[in-house]
Protein backbone atom coordinates (compact mmCIF):
# COMPACT_ATOMS: atom_id res chain seq x y z
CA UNK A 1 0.00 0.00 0.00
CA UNK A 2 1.00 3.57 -0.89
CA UNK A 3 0.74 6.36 1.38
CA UNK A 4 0.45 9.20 -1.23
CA UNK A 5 -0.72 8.44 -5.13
CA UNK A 6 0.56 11.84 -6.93
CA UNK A 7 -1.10 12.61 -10.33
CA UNK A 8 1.21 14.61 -12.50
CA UNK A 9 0.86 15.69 -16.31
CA UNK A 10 3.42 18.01 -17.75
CA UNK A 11 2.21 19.57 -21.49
CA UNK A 12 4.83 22.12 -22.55
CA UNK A 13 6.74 22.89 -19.85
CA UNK A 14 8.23 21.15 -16.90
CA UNK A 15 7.28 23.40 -13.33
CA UNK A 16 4.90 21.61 -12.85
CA UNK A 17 6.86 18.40 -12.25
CA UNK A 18 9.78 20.60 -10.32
CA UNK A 19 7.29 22.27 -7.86
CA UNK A 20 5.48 18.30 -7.08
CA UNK A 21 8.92 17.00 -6.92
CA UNK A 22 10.03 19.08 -3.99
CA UNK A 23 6.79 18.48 -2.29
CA UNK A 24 7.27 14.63 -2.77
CA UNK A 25 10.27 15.03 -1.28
CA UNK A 26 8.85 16.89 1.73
CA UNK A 27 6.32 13.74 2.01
CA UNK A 28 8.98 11.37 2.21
CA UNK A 29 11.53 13.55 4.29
CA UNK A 30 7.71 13.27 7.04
CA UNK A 31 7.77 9.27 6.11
CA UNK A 32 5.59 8.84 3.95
CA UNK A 33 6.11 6.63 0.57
CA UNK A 34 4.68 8.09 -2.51
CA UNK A 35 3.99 7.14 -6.02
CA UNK A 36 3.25 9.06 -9.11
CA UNK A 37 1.48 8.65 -12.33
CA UNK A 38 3.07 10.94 -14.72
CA UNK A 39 1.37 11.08 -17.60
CA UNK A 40 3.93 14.04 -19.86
CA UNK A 41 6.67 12.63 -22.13
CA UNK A 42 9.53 10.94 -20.16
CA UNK A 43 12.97 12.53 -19.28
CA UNK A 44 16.17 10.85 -17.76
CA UNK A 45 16.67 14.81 -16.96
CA UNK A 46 13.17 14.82 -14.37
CA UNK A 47 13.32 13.69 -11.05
CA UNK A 48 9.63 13.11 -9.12
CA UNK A 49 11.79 12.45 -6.07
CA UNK A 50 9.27 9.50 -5.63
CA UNK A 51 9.53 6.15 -4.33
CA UNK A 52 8.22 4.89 -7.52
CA UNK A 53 7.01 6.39 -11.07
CA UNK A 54 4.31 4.69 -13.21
CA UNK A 55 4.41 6.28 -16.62
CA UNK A 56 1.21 6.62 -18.80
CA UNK A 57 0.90 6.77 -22.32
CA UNK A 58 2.75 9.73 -23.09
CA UNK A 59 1.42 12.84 -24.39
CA UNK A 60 2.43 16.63 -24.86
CA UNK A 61 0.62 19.82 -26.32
CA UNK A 62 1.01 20.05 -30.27
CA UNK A 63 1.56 23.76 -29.81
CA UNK A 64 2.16 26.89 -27.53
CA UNK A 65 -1.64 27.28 -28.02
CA UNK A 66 -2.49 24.21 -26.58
CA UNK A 67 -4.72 23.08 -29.70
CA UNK A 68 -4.29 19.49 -29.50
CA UNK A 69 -2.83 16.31 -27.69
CA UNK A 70 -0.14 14.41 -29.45
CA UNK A 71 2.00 11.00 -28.71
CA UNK A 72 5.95 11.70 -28.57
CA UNK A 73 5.72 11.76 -32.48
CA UNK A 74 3.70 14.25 -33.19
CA UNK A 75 0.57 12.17 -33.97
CA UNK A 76 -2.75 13.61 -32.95
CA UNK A 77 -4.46 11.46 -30.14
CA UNK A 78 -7.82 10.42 -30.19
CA UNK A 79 -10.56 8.53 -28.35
CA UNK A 80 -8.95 5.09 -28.64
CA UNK A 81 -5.73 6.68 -26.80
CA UNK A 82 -8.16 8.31 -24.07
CA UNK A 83 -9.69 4.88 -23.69
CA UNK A 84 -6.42 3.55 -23.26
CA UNK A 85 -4.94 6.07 -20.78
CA UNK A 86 -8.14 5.89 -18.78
CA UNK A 87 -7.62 2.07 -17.49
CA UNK A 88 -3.69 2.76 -17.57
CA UNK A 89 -4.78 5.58 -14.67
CA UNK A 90 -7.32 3.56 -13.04
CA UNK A 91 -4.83 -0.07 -13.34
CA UNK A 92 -2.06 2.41 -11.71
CA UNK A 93 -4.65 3.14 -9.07
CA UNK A 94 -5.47 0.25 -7.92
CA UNK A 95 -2.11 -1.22 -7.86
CA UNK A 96 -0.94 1.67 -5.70
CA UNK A 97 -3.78 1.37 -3.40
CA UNK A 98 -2.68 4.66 -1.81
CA UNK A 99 -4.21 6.67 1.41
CA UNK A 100 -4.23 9.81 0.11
CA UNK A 101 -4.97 11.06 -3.80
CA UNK A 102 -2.60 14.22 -4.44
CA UNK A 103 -3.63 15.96 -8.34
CA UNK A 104 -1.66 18.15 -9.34
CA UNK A 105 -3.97 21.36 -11.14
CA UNK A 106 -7.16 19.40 -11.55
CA UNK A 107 -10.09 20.80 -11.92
CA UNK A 108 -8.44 24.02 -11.96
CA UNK A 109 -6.51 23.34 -15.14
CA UNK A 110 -5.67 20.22 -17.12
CA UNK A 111 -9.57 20.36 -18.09
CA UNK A 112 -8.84 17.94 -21.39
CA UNK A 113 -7.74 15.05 -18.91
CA UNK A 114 -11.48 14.93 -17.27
CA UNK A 115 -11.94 11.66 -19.43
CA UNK A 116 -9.59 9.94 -16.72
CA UNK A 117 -9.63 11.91 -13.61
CA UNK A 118 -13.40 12.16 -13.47
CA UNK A 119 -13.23 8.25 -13.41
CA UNK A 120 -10.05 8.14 -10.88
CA UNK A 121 -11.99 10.84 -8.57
CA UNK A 122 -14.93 8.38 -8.68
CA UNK A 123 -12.72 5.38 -7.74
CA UNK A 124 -10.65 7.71 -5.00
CA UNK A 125 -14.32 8.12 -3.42
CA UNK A 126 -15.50 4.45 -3.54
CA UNK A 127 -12.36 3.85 -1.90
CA UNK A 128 -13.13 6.10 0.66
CA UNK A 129 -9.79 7.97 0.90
CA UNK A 130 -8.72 11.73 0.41
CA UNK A 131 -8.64 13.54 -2.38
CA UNK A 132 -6.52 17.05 -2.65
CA UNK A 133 -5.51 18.98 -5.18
CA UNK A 134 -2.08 20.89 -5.79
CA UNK A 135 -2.32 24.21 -7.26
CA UNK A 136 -0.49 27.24 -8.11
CA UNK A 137 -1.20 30.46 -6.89
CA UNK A 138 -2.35 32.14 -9.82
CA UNK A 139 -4.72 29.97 -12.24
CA UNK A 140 -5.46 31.39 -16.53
CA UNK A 141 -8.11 33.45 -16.66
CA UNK A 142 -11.48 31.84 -18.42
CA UNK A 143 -13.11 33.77 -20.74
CA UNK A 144 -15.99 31.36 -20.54
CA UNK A 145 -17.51 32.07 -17.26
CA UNK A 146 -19.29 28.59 -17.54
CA UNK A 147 -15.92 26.45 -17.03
CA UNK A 148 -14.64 28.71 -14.05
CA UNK A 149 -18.39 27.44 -12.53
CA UNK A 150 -17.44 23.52 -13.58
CA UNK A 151 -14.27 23.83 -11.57
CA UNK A 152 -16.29 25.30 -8.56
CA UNK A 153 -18.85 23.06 -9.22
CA UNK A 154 -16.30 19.83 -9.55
CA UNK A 155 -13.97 20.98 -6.61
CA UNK A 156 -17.04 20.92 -4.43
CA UNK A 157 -18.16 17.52 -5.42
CA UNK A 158 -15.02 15.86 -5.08
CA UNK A 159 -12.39 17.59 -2.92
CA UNK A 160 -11.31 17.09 0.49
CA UNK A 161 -8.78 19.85 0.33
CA UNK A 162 -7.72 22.56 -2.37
CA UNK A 163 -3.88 23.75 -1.52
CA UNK A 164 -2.86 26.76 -2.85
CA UNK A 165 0.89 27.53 -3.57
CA UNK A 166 1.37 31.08 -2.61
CA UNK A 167 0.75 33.76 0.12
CA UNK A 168 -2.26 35.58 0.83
CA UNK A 169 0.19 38.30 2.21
CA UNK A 170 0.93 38.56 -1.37
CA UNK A 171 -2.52 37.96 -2.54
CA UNK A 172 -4.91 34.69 -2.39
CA UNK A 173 -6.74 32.49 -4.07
CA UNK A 174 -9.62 35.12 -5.17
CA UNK A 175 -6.63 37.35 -7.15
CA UNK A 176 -7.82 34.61 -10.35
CA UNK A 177 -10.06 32.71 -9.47
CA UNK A 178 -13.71 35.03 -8.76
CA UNK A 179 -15.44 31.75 -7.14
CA UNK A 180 -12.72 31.09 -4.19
CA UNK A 181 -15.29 32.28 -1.64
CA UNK A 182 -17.27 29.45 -2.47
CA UNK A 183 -14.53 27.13 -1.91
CA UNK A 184 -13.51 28.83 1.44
CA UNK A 185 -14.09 25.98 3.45
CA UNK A 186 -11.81 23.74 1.28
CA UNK A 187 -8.55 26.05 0.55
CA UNK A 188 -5.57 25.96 2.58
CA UNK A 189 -2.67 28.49 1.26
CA UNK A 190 0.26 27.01 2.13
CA UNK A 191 2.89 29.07 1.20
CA UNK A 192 5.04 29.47 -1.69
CA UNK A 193 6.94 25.71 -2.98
CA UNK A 194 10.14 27.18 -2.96
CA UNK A 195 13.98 25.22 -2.83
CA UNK A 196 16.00 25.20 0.31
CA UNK A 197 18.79 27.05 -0.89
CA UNK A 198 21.44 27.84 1.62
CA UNK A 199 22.46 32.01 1.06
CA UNK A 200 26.02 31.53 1.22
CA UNK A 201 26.16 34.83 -1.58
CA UNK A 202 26.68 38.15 -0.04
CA UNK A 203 23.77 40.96 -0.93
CA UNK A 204 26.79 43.04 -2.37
CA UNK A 205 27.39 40.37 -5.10
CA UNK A 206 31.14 40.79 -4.46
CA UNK A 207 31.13 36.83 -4.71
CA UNK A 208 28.25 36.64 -7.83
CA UNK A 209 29.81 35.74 -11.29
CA UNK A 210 28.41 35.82 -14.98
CA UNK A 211 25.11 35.72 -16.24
CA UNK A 212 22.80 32.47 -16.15
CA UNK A 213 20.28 32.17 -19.32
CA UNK A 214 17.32 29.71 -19.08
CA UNK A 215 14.01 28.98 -20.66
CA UNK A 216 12.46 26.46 -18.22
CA UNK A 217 11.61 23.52 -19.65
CA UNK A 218 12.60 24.81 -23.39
CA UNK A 219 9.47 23.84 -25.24
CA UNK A 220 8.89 27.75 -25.33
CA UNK A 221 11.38 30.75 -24.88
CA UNK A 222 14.12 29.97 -28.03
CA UNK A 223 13.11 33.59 -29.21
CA UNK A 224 14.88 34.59 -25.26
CA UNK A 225 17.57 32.59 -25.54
CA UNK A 226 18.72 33.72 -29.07
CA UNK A 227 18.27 37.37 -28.06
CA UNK A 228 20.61 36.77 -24.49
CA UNK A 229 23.06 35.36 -26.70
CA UNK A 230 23.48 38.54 -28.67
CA UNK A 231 22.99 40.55 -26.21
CA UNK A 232 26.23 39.69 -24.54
CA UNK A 233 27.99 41.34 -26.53
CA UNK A 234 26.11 44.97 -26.18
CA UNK A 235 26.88 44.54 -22.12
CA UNK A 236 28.96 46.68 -20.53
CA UNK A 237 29.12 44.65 -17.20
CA UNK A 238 29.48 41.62 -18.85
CA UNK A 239 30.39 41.58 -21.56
CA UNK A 240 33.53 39.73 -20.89
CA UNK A 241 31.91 37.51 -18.18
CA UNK A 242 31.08 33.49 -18.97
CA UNK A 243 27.41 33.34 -19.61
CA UNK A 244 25.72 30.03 -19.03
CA UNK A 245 22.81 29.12 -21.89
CA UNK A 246 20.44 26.71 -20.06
CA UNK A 247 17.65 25.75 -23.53
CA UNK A 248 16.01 23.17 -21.55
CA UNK A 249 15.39 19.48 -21.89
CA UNK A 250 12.55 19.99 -24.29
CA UNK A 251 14.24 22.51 -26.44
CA UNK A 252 13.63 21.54 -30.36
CA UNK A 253 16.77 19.66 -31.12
CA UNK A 254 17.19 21.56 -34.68
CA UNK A 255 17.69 24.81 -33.21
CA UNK A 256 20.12 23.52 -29.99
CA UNK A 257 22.09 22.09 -32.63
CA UNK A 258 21.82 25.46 -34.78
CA UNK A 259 22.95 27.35 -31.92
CA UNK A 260 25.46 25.07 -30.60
CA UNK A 261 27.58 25.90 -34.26
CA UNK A 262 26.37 29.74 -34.29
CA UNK A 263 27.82 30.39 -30.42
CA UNK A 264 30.33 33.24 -31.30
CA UNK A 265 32.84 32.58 -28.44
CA UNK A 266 33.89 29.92 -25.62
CA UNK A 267 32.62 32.09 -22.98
CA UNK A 268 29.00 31.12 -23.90
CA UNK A 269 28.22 27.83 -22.62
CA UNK A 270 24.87 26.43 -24.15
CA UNK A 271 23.65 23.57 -21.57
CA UNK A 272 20.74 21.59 -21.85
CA UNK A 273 19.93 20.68 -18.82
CA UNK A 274 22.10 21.62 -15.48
CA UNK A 275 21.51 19.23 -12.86
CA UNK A 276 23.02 22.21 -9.93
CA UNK A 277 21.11 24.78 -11.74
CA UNK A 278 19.54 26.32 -8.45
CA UNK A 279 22.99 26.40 -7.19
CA UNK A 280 24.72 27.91 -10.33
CA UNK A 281 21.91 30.54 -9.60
CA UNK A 282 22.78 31.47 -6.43
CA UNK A 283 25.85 32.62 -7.87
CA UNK A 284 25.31 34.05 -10.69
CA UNK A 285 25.54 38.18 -11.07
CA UNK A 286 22.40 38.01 -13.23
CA UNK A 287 19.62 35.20 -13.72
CA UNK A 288 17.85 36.33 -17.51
CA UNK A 289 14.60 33.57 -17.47
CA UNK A 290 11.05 33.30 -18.36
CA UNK A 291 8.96 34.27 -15.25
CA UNK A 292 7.41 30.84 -14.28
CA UNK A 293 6.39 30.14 -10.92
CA UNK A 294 9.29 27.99 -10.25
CA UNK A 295 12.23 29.88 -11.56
CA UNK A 296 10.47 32.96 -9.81
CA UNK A 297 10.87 30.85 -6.61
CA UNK A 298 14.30 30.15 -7.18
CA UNK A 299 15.10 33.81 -7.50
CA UNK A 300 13.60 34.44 -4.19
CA UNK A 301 15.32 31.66 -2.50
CA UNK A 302 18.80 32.56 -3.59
CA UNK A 303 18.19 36.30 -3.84
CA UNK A 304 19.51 36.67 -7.05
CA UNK A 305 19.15 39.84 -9.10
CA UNK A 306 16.91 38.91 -12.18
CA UNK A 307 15.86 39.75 -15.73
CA UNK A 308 12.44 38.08 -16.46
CA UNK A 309 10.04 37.85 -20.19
CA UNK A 310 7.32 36.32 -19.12
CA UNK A 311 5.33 33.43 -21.01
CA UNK A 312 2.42 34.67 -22.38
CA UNK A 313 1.18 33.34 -25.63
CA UNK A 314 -1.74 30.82 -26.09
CA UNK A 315 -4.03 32.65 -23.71
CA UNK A 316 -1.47 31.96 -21.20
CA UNK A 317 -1.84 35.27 -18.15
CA UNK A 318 -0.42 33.67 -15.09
CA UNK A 319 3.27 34.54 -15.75
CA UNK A 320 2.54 38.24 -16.71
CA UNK A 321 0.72 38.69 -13.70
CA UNK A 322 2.58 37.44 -10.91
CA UNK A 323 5.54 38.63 -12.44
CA UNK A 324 4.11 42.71 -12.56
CA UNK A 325 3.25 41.92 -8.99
CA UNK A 326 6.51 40.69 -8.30
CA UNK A 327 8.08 43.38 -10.14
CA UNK A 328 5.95 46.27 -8.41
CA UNK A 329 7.64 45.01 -5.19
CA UNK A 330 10.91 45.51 -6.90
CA UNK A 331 11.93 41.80 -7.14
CA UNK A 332 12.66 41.32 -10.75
CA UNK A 333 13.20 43.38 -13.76
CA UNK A 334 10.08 42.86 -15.82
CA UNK A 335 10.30 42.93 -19.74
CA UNK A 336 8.09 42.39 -22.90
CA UNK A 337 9.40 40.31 -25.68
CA UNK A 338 7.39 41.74 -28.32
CA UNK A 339 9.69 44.97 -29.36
CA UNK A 340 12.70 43.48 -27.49
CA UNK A 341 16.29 43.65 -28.83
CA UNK A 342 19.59 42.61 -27.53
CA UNK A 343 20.90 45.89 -26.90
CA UNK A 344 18.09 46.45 -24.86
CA UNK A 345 17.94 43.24 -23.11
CA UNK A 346 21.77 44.00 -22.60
CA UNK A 347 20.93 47.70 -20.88
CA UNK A 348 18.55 45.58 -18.50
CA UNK A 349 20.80 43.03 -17.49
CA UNK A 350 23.54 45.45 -16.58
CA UNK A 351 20.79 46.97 -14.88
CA UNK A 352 20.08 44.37 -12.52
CA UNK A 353 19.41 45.04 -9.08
CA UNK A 354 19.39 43.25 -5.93
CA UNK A 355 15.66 42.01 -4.87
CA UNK A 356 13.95 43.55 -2.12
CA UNK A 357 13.15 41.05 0.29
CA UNK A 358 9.58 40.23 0.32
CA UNK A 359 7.60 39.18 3.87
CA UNK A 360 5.88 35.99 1.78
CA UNK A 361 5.82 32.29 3.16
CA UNK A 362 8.59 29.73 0.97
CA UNK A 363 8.05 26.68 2.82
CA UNK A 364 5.29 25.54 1.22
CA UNK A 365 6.39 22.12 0.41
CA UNK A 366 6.68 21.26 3.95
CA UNK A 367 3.50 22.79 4.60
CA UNK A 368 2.02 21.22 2.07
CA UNK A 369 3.63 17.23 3.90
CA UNK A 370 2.21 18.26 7.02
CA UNK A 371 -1.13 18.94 5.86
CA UNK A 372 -1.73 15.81 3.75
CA UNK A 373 -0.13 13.77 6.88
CA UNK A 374 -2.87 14.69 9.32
CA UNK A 375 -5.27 14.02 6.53
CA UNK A 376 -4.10 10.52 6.12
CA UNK A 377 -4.00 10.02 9.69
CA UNK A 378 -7.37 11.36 10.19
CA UNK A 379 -8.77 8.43 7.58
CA UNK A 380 -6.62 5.73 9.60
């Protein structure tokens, strides 16, 4: 028997599975064993710091839009595949036999997968055992009024517990999501799911070297990284400095070859994947990065200055806004790609200030392990 089943399904890019792996790690770091379906394309790169991993039939997003599922090939998926992936889930399920049911998003995103969760939620009841869902603190705003009332609607129905990632110091639950006072009773905010990083870096940055370029999970953000590339060379600060290229795992494997010839000098160092990258940030003079939630947390955990372009195509709001809050308490530098050129991505990064230190909660992973191991022991 498993203590915690963890659902997990990454599309285009990969926070989600960073921001579940350091809360599986919190669960086991409390004792508890954990297993996760993941249901995005496999990685030797991702690590669901879980006792065990049962992988479903793959699947990814066919675009930034999010038009359409596909397998690892490309090919469109249809009902046969749903069909399939729907016993895979509920096979996994039973197999696990778990205490607890942790879903990452779900009903507050991942709305295409309701052909399998519906039916998991369903089994998760007859079973008699917990259900929570993982979310962010910001969700993307519905233009359709109708589905913001299904995920009241199917939160209410099925949820034991709804915890939020963030900081109502910062703002709650209600900042995206206009029915949260109906769900009062259910959400928990447990703080931001931030790394542990130790501060060893001085606020002066006398010990902070080069500039550190990533695009998350690199499925997005190649328009970024070609633009930091040329920008070095229109820095005055550091111009001269090593700058670290991180494209991400997911990065088309055309254009990280394309680059990987085009790279002007030795002193740019095009990765795809650093294993330390948390720690490379905590040293770096300047982190340049999409403004996901995760990368955002790692700026705040190593107080590093930063340069962020936040994600925003395909309806996509979350990044924009959390970063404009973020960078109204003078955190990050915010920027908009459209118009953006190297020289003045360059003026930006030499820029680069110091964060102010915000008064917002970063232990939310630990939070989040203490709250779903008094719900299993209240079901024991």
């Amino acid at each position: 028997m498993t203590d915690v089943m963890v659902y997990v399904q990454h599309l285009l890019g990969i926070g989600h599975v960073r921001r579940m792996a350091l809360i599986n790690q919190a669960l086991r770091d409390k004792g508890m064993t954990v297993a996760v379906a993941s249901g995005g394309i496999p990685d030797a790169n991702l690590d669901f710091a879980a006792d065990h991993v049962f992988q479903l039939s793959p699947c990814k997003t066919a675009d930034s839009d999010f038009s359409a599922l596909v397998d690892p090939n490309g090919k469109t998926l249809g009902d046969d595949w749903k069909e399939t992936r729907k016993k895979e889930l509920l096979a996994a399920f039973q197999a696990m036999s778990p205490k607890l049911l942790l879903i990452e998003m779900f009903p507050f995103g991942r709305r295409g997968f309701r052909f399998e969760l519906i039916p998991l939620f369903d089994a998760a009841k007859e079973a008699g055992i917990p259900i929570v869902c993982s979310v962010r603190d910001l969700l993307v705003r519905k233009t359709d009024i109708r589905k913001t009332e299904w995920m009241r609607d199917t939160a209410r129905k099925y949820l034991d517990c709804v915890l939020v990632h963030g900081d109502p110091n910062l703002f709650g639950f209600d900042h995206s999501f206009e029915f949260a006072n109906d769900l009062s009773d259910l959400i928990v905010h447990t703080g931001y799911v931030a790394p542990d990083v130790d501060r060893t870096v001085k606020p002066d940055n006398l010990h902070r070297q080069g500039v550190l370029v990533s695009a998350g999970g690199g499925a997005v953000g190649a328009t970024l990284i070609k633009l930091a590339i040329k920008a070095r060379r229109y820095s005055e600060k550091y111009k001269d400095a090593i700058w670290d290229i991180v494209a991400g795992p997911h990065f088309p494997d055309d254009q990280y070859e394309s680059l990987r010839h085009q790279i002007p000098t030795d002193d740019i160092v095009l990765h795809r994947f650093l294993p330390d990258f948390r720690d490379r940030m905590s040293h770096a003079a300047v982190s340049v990065s999409q403004a996901g939630y995760n990368t955002l947390m790692d700026v705040l955990a190593t107080g590093t200055p930063a340069v962020m372009v936040p994600f925003a195509e395909g309806g996509e709001s979350e990044q924009t806004e959390r970063a404009e809050i973020l960078s109204e308490e003078g955190v990050i530098s915010l920027l908009d790609l459209d118009g953006l050129s190297a020289q003045s991505l360059a003026k930006q990064i030499d820029n680069a200030r110091q964060p102010q230190r915000i008064q917002i909660a970063l232990d939310g992973a630990i939070k989040t392990a203490e709250i779903i191991a008094d719900k299993i022991k209240g079901t024991a």
